[in-house]
C-alpha atoms as a PDB file:
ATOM      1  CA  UNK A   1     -73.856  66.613 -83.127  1.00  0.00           C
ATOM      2  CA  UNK A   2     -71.457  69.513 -84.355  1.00  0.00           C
ATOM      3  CA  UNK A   3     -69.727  71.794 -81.628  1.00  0.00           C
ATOM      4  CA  UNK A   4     -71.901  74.850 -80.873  1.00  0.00           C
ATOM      5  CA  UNK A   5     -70.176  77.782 -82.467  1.00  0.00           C
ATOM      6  CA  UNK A   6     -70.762  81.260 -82.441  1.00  0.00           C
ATOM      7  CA  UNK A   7     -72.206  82.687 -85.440  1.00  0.00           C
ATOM      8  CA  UNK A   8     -74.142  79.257 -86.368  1.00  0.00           C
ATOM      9  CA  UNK A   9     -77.065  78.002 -85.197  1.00  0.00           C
ATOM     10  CA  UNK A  10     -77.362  76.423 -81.857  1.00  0.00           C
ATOM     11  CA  UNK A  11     -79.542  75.621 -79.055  1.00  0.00           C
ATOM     12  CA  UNK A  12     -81.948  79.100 -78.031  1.00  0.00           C
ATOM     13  CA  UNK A  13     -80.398  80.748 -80.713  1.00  0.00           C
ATOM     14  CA  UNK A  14     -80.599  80.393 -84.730  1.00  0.00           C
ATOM     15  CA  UNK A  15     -78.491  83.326 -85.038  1.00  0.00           C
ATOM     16  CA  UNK A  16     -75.563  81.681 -82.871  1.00  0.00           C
ATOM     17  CA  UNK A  17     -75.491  84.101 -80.684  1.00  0.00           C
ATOM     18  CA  UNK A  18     -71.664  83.692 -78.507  1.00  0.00           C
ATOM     19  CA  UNK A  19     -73.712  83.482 -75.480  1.00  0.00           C
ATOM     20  CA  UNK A  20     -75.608  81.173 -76.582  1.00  0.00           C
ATOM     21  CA  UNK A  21     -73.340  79.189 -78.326  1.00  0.00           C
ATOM     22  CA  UNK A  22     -70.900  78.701 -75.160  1.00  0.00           C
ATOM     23  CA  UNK A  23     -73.995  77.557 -72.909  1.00  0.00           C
ATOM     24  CA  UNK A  24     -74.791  74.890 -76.112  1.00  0.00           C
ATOM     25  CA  UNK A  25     -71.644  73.968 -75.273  1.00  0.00           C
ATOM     26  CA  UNK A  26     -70.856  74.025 -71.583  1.00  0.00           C
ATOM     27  CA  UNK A  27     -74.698  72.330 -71.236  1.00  0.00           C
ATOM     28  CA  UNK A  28     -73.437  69.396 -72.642  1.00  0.00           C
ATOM     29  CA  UNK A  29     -72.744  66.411 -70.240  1.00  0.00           C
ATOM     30  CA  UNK A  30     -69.555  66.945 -68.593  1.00  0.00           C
ATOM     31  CA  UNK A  31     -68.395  69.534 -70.614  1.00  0.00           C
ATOM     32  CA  UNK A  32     -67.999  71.715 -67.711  1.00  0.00           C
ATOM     33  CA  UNK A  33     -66.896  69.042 -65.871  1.00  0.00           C
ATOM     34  CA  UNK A  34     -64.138  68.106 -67.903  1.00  0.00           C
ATOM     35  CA  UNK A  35     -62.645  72.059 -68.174  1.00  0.00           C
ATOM     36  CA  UNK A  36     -63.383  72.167 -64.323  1.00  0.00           C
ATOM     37  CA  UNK A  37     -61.207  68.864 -63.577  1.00  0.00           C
ATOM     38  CA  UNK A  38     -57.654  70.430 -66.069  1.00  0.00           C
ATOM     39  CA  UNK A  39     -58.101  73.975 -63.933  1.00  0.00           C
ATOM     40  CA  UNK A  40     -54.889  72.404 -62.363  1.00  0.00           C
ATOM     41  CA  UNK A  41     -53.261  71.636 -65.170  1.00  0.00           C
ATOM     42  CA  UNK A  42     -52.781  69.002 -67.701  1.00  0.00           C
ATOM     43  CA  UNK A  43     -54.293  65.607 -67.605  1.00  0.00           C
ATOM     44  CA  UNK A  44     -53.759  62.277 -69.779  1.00  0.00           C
ATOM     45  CA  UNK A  45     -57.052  60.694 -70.972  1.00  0.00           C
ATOM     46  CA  UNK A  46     -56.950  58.352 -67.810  1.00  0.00           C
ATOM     47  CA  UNK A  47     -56.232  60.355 -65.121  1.00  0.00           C
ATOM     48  CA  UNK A  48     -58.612  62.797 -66.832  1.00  0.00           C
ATOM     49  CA  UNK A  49     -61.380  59.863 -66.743  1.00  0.00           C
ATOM     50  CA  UNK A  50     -60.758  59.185 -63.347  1.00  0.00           C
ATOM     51  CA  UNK A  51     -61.146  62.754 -61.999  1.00  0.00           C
ATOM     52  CA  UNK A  52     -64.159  62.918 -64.075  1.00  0.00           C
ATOM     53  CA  UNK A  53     -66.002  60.350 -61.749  1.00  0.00           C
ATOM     54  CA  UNK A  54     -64.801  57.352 -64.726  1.00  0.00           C
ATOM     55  CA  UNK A  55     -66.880  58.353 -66.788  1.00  0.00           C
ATOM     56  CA  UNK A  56     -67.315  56.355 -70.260  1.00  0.00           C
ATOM     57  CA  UNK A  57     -63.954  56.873 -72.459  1.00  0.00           C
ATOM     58  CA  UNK A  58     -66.669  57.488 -75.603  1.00  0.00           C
ATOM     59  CA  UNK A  59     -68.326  60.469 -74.285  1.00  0.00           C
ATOM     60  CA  UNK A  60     -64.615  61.863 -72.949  1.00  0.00           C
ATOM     61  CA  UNK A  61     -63.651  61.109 -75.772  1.00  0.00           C
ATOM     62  CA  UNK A  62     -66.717  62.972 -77.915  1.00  0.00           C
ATOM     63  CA  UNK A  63     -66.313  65.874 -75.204  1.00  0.00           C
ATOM     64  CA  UNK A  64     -62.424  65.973 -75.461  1.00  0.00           C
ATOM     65  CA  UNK A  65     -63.084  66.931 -79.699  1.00  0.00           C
ATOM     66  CA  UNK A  66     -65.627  69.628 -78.816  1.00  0.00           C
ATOM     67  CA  UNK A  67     -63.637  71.521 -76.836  1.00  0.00           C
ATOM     68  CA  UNK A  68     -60.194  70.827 -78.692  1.00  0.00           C
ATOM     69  CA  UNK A  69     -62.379  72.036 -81.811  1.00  0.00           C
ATOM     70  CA  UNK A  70     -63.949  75.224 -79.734  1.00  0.00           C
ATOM     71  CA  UNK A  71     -60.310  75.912 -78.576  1.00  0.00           C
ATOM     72  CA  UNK A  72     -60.848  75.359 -75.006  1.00  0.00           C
ATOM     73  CA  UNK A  73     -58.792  72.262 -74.838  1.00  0.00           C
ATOM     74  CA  UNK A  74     -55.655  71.018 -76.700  1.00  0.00           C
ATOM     75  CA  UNK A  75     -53.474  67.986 -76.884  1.00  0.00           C
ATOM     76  CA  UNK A  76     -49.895  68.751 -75.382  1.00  0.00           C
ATOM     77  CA  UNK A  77     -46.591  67.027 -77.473  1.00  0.00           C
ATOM     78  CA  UNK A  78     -47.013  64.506 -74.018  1.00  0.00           C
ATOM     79  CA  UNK A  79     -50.134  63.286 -75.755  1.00  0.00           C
ATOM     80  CA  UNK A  80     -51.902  64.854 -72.156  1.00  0.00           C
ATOM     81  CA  UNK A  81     -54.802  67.186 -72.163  1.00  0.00           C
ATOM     82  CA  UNK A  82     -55.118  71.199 -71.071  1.00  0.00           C
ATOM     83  CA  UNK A  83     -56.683  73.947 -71.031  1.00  0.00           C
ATOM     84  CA  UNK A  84     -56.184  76.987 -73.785  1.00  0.00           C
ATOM     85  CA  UNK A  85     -55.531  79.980 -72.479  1.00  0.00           C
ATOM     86  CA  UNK A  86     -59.188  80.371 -74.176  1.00  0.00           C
ATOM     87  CA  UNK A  87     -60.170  77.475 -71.334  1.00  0.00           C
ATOM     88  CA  UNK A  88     -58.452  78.800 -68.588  1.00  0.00           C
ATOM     89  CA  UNK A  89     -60.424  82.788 -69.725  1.00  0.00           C
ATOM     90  CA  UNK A  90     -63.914  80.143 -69.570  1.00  0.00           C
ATOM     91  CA  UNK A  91     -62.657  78.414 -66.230  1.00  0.00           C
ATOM     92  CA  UNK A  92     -62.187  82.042 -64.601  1.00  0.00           C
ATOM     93  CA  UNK A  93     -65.348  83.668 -65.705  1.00  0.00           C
ATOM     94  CA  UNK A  94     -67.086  80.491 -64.149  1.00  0.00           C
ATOM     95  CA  UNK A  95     -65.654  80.984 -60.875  1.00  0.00           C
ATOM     96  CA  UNK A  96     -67.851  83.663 -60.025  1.00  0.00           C
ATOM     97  CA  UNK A  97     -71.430  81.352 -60.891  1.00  0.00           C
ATOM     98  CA  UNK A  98     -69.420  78.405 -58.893  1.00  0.00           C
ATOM     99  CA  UNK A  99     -68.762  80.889 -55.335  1.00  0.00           C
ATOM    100  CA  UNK A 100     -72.742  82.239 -55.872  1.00  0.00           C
ATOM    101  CA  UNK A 101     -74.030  78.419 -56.353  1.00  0.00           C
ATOM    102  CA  UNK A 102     -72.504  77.320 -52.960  1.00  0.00           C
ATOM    103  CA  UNK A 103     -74.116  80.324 -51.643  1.00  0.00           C
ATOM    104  CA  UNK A 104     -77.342  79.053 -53.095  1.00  0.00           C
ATOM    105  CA  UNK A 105     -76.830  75.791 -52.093  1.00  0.00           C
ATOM    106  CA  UNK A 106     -75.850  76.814 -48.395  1.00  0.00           C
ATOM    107  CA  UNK A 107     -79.098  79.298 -48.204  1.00  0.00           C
ATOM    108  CA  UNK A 108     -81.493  76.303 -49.672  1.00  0.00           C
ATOM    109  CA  UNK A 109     -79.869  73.744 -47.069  1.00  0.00           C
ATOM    110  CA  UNK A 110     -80.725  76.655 -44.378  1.00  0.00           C
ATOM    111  CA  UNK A 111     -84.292  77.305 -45.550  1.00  0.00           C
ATOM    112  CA  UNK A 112     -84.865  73.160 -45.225  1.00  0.00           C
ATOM    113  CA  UNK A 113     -83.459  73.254 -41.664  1.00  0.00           C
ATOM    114  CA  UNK A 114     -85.823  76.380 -40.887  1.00  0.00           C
ATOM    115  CA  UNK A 115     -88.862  74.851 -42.476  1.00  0.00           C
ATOM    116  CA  UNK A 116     -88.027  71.038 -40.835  1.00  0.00           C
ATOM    117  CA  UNK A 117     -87.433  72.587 -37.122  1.00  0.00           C
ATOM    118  CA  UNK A 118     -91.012  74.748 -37.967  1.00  0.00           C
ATOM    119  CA  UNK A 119     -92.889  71.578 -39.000  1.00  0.00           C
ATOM    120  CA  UNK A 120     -91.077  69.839 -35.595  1.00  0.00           C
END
């Protein structure tokens, strides 16, 4: 599967629109994941792995190219793993949807208490 890329055709958009392209992209399995997990800095493949839950070394791997080709990620002369300043741009407009889904997930886990202590 080729790395979504704006201006070619990707998922929801034959046009490749950017939007659309960079949710092709950060939709695919651990994708997000893996940008999420360098936010701190760089990361060998291992340690990378590890953070990442040990996930299977073929998909890091597979995910590791996408976003080394999208220019999210690249390969430091340590032979470690970080984020572009294009990643860390991608890491800080996600911030926002990452505060606003632990408000979501806070107001859903109140609604369940509500409708549990209504049903009591």
């Amino acid at each position: 599967m080729a790395t979504p890329t704006p201006g070619q055709p990707v998922r929801g958009s034959a046009k490749g629109r950017p939007l659309m392209a960079a949710l092709d992209l950060f939709g695919r399995r651990w994708s997000l994941r893996i940008v999420w997990e360098l936010k701190e800095g760089a990361l060998g493949f291992r340690s990378l792995q590890q953070q990442c839950d040990n996930m299977s070394s073929s998909v890091l791997r597979q995910r590791l190219l996408e976003l080394v080709e999208a220019c999210l990620v690249e390969q430091t002369p340590e032979g470690q793993y970080a984020l572009t300043a294009l990643g860390e741009e991608a890491h800080r407009a996600l911030r926002p949807l990452a505060c606003w889904s632990e408000g979501w997930a806070a107001e859903l886990s109140e609604r369940s208490r509500a409708t549990g202590q209504e049903s009591s």
